[in-house]
Protein backbone atom coordinates (compact mmCIF):
# COMPACT_ATOMS: atom_id res chain seq x y z
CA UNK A 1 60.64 116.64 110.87
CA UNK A 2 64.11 114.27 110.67
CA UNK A 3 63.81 112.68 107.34
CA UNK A 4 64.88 108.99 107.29
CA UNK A 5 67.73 107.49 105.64
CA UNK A 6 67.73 104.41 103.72
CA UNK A 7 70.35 101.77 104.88
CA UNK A 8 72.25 101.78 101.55
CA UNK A 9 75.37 104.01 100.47
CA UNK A 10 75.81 104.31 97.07
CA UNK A 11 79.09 104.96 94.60
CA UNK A 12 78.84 107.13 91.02
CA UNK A 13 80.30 106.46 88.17
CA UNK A 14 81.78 110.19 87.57
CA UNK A 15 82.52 114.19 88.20
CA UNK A 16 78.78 114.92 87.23
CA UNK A 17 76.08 113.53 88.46
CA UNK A 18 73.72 111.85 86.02
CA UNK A 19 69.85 111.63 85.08
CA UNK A 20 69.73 107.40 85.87
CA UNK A 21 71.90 108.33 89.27
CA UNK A 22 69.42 111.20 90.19
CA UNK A 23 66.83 108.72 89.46
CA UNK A 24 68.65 105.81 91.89
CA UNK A 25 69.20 108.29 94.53
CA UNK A 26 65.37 109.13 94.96
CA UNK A 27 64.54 105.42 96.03
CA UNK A 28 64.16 105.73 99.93
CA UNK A 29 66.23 102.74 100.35
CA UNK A 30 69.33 105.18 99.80
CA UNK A 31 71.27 106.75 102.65
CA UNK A 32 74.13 108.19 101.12
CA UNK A 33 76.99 108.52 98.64
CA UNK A 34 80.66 107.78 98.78
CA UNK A 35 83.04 109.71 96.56
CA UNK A 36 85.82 108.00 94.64
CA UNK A 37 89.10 109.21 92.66
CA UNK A 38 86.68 109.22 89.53
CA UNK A 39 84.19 111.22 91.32
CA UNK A 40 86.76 114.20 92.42
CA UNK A 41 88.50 116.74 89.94
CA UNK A 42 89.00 119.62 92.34
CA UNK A 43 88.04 120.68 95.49
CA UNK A 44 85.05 123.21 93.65
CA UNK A 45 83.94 120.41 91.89
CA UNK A 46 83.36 118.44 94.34
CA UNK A 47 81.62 121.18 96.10
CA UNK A 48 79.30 121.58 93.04
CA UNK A 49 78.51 117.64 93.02
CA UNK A 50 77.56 117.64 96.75
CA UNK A 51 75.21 120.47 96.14
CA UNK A 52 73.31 118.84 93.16
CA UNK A 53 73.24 115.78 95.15
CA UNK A 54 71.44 118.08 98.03
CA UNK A 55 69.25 119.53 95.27
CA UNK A 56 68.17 115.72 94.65
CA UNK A 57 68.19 114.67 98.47
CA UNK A 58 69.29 116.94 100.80
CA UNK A 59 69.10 114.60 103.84
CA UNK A 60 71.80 111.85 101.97
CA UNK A 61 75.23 111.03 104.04
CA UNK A 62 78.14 112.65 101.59
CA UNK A 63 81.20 110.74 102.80
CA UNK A 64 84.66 109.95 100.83
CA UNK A 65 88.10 108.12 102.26
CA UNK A 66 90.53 110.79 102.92
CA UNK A 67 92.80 109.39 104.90
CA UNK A 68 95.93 110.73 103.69
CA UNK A 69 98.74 109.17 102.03
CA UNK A 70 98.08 106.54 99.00
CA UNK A 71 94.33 106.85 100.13
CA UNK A 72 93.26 110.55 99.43
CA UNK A 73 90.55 110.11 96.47
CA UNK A 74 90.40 114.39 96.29
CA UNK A 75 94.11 116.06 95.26
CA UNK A 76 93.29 118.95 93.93
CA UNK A 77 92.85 121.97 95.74
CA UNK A 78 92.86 120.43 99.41
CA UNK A 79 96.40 119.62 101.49
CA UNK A 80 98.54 117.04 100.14
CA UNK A 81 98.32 114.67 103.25
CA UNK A 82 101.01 112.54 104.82
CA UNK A 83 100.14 108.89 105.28
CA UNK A 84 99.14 108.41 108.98
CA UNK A 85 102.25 106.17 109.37
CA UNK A 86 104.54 109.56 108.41
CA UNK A 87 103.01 111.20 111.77
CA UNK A 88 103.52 108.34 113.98
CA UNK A 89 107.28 108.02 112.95
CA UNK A 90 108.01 110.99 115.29
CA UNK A 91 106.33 109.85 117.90
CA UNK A 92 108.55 107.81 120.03
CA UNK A 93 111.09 110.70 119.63
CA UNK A 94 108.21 113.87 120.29
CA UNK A 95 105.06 112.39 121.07
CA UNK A 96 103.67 115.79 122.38
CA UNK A 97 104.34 117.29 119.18
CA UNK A 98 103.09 114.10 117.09
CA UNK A 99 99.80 114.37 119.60
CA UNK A 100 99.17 117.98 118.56
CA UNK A 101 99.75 117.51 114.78
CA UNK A 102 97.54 114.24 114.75
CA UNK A 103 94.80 116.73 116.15
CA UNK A 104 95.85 119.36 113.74
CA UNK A 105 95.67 117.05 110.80
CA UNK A 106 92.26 115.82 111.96
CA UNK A 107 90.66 118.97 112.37
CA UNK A 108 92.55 120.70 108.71
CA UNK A 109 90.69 117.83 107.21
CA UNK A 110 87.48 117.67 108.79
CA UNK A 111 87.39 121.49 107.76
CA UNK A 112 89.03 121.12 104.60
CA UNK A 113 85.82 118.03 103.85
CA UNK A 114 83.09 120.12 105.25
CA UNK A 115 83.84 123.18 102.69
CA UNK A 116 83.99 120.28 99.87
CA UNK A 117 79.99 119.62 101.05
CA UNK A 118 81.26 115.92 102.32
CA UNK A 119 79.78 114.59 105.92
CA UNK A 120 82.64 112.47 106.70
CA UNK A 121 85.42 110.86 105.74
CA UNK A 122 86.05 107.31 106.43
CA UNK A 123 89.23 108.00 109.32
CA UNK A 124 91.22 107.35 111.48
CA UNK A 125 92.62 104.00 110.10
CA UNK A 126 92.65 102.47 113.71
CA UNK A 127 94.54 98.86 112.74
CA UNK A 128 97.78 98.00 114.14
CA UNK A 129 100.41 97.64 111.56
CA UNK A 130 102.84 94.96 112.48
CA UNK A 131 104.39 94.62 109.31
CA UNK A 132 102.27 91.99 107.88
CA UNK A 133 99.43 93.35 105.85
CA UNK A 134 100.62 95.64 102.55
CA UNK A 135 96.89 96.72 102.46
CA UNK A 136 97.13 98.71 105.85
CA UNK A 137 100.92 99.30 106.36
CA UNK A 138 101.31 102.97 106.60
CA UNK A 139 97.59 104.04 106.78
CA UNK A 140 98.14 102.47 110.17
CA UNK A 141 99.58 105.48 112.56
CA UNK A 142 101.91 102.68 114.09
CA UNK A 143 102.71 99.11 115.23
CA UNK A 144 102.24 99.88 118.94
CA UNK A 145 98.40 100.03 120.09
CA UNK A 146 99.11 102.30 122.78
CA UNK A 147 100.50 104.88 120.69
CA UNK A 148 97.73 104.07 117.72
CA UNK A 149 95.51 105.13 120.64
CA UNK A 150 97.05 108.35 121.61
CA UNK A 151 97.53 110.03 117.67
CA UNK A 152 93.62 108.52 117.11
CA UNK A 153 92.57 110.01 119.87
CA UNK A 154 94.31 113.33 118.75
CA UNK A 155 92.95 112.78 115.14
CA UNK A 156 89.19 112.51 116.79
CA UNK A 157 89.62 115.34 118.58
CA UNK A 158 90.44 117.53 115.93
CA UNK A 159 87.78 115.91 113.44
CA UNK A 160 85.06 116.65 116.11
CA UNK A 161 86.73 120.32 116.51
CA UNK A 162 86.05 120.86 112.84
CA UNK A 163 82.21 119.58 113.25
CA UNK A 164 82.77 116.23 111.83
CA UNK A 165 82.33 112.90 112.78
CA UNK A 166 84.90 110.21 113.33
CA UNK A 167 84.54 106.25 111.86
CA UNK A 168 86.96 104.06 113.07
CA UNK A 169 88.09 101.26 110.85
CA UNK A 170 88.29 97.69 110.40
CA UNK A 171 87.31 96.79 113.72
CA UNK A 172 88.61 94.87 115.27
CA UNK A 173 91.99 95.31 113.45
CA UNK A 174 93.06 94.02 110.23
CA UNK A 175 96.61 94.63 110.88
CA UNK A 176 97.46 91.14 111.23
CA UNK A 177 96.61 89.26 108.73
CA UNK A 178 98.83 89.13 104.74
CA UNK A 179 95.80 88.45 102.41
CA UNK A 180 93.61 91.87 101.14
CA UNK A 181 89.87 91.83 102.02
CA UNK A 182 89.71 93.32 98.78
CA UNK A 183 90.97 89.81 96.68
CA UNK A 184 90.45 87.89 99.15
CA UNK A 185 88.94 86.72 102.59
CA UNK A 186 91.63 87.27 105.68
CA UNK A 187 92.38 84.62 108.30
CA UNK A 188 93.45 85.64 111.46
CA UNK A 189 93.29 82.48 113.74
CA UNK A 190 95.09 84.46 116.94
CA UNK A 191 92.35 83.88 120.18
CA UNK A 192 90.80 86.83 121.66
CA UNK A 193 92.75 87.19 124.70
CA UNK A 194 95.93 88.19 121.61
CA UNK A 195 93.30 90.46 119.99
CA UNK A 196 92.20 92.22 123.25
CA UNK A 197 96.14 92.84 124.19
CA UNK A 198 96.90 94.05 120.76
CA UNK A 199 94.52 94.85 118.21
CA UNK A 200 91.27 95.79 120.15
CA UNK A 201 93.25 98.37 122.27
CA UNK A 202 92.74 101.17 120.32
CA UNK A 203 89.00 100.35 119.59
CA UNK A 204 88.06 99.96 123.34
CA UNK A 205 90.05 103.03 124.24
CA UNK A 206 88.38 104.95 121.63
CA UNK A 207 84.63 103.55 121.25
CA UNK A 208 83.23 106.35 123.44
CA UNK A 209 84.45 109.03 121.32
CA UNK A 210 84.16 107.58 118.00
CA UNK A 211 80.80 108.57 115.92
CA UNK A 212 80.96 105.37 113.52
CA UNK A 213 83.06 101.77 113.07
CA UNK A 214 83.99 99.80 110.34
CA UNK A 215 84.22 96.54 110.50
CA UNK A 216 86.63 94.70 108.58
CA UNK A 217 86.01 91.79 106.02
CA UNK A 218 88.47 89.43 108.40
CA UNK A 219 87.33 85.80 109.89
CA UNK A 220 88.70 85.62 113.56
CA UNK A 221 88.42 82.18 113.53
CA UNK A 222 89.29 81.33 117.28
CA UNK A 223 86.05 83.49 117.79
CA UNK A 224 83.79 83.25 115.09
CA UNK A 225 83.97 81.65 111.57
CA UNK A 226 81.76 84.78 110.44
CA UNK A 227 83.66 87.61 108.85
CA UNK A 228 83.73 90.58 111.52
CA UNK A 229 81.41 92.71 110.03
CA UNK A 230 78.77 89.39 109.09
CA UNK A 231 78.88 88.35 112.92
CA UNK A 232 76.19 89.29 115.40
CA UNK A 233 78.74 88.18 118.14
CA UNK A 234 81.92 90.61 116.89
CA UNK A 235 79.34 93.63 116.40
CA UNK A 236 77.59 92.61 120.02
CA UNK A 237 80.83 92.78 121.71
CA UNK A 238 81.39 96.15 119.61
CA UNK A 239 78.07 97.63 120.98
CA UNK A 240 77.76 95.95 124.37
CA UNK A 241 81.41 95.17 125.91
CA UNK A 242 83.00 98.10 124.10
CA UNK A 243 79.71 100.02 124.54
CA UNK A 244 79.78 101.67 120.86
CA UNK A 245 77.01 103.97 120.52
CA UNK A 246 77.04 105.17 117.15
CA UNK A 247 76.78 103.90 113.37
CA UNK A 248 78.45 100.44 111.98
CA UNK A 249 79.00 100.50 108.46
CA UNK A 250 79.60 97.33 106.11
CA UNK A 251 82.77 98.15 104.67
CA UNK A 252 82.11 97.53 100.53
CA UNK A 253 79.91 94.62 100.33
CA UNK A 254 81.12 94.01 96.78
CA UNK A 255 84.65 93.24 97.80
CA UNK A 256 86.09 89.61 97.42
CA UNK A 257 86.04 89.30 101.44
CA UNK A 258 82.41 89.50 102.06
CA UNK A 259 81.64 86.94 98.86
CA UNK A 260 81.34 83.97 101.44
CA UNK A 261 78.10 85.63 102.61
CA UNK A 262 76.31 84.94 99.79
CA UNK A 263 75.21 86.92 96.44
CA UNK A 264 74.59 90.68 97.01
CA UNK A 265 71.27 90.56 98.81
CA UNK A 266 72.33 87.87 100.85
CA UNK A 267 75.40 89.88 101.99
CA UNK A 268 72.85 92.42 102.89
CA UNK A 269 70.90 90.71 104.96
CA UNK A 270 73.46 89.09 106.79
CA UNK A 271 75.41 92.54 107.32
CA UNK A 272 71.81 93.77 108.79
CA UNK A 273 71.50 91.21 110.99
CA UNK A 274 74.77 90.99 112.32
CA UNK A 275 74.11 94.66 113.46
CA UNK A 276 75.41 96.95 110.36
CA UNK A 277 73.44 100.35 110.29
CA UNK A 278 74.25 100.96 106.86
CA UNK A 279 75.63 99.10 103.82
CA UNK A 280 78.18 100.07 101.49
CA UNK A 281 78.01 98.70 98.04
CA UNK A 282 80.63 100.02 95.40
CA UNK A 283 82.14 99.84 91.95
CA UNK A 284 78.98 97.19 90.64
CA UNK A 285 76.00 98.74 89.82
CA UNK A 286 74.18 95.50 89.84
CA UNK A 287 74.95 94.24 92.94
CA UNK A 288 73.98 97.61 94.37
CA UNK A 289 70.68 97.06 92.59
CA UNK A 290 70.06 94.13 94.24
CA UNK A 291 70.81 95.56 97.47
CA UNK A 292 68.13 97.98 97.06
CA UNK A 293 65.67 95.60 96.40
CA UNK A 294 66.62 93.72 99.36
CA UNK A 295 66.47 96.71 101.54
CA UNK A 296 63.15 97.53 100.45
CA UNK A 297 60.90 98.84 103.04
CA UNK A 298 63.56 98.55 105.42
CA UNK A 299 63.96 102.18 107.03
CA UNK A 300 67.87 103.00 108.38
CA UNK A 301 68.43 103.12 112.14
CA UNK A 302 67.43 107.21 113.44
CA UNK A 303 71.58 107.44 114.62
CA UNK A 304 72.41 107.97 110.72
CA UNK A 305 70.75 111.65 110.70
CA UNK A 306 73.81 112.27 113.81
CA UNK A 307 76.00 112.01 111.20
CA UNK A 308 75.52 114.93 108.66
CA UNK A 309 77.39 117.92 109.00
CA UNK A 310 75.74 120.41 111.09
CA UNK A 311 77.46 123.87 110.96
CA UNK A 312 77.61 126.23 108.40
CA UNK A 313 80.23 125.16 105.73
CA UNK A 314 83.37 126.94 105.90
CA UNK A 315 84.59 128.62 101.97
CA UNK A 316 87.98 127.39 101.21
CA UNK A 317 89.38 130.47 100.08
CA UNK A 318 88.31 131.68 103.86
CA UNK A 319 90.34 128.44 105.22
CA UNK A 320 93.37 129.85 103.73
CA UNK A 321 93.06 133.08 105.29
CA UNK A 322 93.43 131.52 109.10
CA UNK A 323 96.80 131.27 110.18
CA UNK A 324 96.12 127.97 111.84
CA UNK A 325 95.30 126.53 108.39
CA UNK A 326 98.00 127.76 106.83
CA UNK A 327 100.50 126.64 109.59
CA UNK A 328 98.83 123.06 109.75
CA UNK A 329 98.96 122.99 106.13
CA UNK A 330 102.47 123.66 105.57
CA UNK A 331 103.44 121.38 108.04
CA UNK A 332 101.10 118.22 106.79
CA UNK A 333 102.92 118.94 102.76
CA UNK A 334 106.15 119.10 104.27
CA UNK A 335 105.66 115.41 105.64
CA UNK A 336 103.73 114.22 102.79
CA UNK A 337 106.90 115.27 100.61
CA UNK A 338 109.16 113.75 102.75
């Protein structure tokens, strides 16, 4: 029988995983864990976390942000990745070869992830960078939707080639706006019709094929004075105009931008409401412990258990012994160096 996940994801506070966090990872309102810098030494030691995790709750969602570029929280022992933004460079000039390395890079890391014992990682970035926000920027693959679509859609590919799922993020774009969700809440007062001509391209190309969406901690305020990922009318567009199928997740209800929902349990509800499937809450254990309590009894939507990783977990050392890894991985360190 499927066992349920809890609605919550949950951060640690090191390599190891303690007694108290073995303890907070029994209580059924738990879904998962996401992995930080803190959290990853190597590659085998992240593989030996994930596995006493399982030994705790083998059912939990193992997911990290390895995007490439200034976000990759694990270094050691995977490929050095270039920033999405190094890829889509070359693409006006080669955009059949840019295509085939976005779906190289997708599927070296969704392979590269899956041997670390991780579900997923939080990628592709799907925001447009126009040159405004510092917190995208190059974790966007480019300022031109179209093309955003086409490496994406590569990147998917090659994640779903490897076995593992794709989340889009911050729906529906935070390219546009200066302030950092992370400090602060983001204004972007453009109307929809600018959003659905820019932004939202790549999101309503892609929601067919993606697995999960993020939604970013962004008003829209021509469309709703809600943050995106607080609104029931953002996330019902998401599921019904875009018609999204899989798993939202609250991007990390303990950042600055999703303080205007209320305290932590608040937050929760509202992300719930609004349509979130599961709730991230990071880097303050006592919001995260109010979370829980306001998730109790609440039982996470059946679509989460889609999520886990369902083939048998490649080895690293047997990665580096297929020439497609080692070509792909070559490649992705030359650009990361460059």
């Amino acid at each position: 029988m499927t066992q349920t996940l809890g609605p919550v994801m949950l951060d640690l506070e090191g390599p190891r995983l303690s007694a108290d966090e073995a303890r907070l990872l029994r209580r059924p309102e738990v879904g998962g864990v996401i992995l930080f810098a803190r959290n990853t030494e190597s590659a085998a030691q992240v593989r030996r976390l994930c596995d006493e995790i399982r030994r705790v709750r083998p059912e939990l969602l193992l997911a990290i942000d390895q995007e490439g570029g200034r976000v990759q929280r694990l270094r050691d022992g995977v490929t050095r990745l270039p920033a999405m933004g190094r890829l889509g460079r070359d693409y006006a000039g080669m955009p059949e070869v840019t295509v085939r390395r976005c779906r190289d890079a997708g599927w070296l890391l969704g392979m590269e992830m899956a041997a670390c014992g991780l579900d997923l990682s939080f990628a592709p970035v799907l925001d447009v960078d126009v040159g405004t926000s510092t917190v995208i920027g190059n974790r966007s693959f480019s300022a031109d939707p179209q093309a955003v679509t086409a490496m994406a859609g590569a990147f998917i590919d090659g994640l779903h080639e490897a076995g593992m799922v794709a989340v889009g993020k911050h729906f529906p774009g935070h390219g546009g706006v200066a302030a950092d969700s992370h400090h602060e809440l983001p204004v972007d007062p453009r109307p929809l019709d600018a959003l659905r001509a820019h932004d939202l391209v790549p999101f309503t190309r892609l929601a067919g094929r993606l697995d999960g969406v993020m939604p970013a901690h962004v008003v829209y305020s021509a469309f709703d004075a809600r943050p995106a990922g607080f609104s029931p009318t953002w996330l019902g567009l998401l599921r019904q105009s875009l018609g999204f199928k899989g798993v939202i997740f609250s991007d990390d209800l303990s950042m600055a931008g999703a303080a205007s929902a209320g305290s932590p349990g608040e937050r929760a509800e509202a992300a719930l409401a609004a349509g979130c499937d599961m709730l991230l809450v990071c880097n303050d254990r006592g919001a995260a412990l109010e979370v829980l309590d306001a998730c109790q009894g609440r039982a996470g939507a059946q679509r989460l258990s889609r999520l886990r990783y369902g083939r048998a977990r490649p080895d690293l050392s047997t990665l580096e012994a297929l020439s497609r890894w080692r070509r792909v991985h070559a490649c992705l360190e030359s650009l990361a160096a460059d």
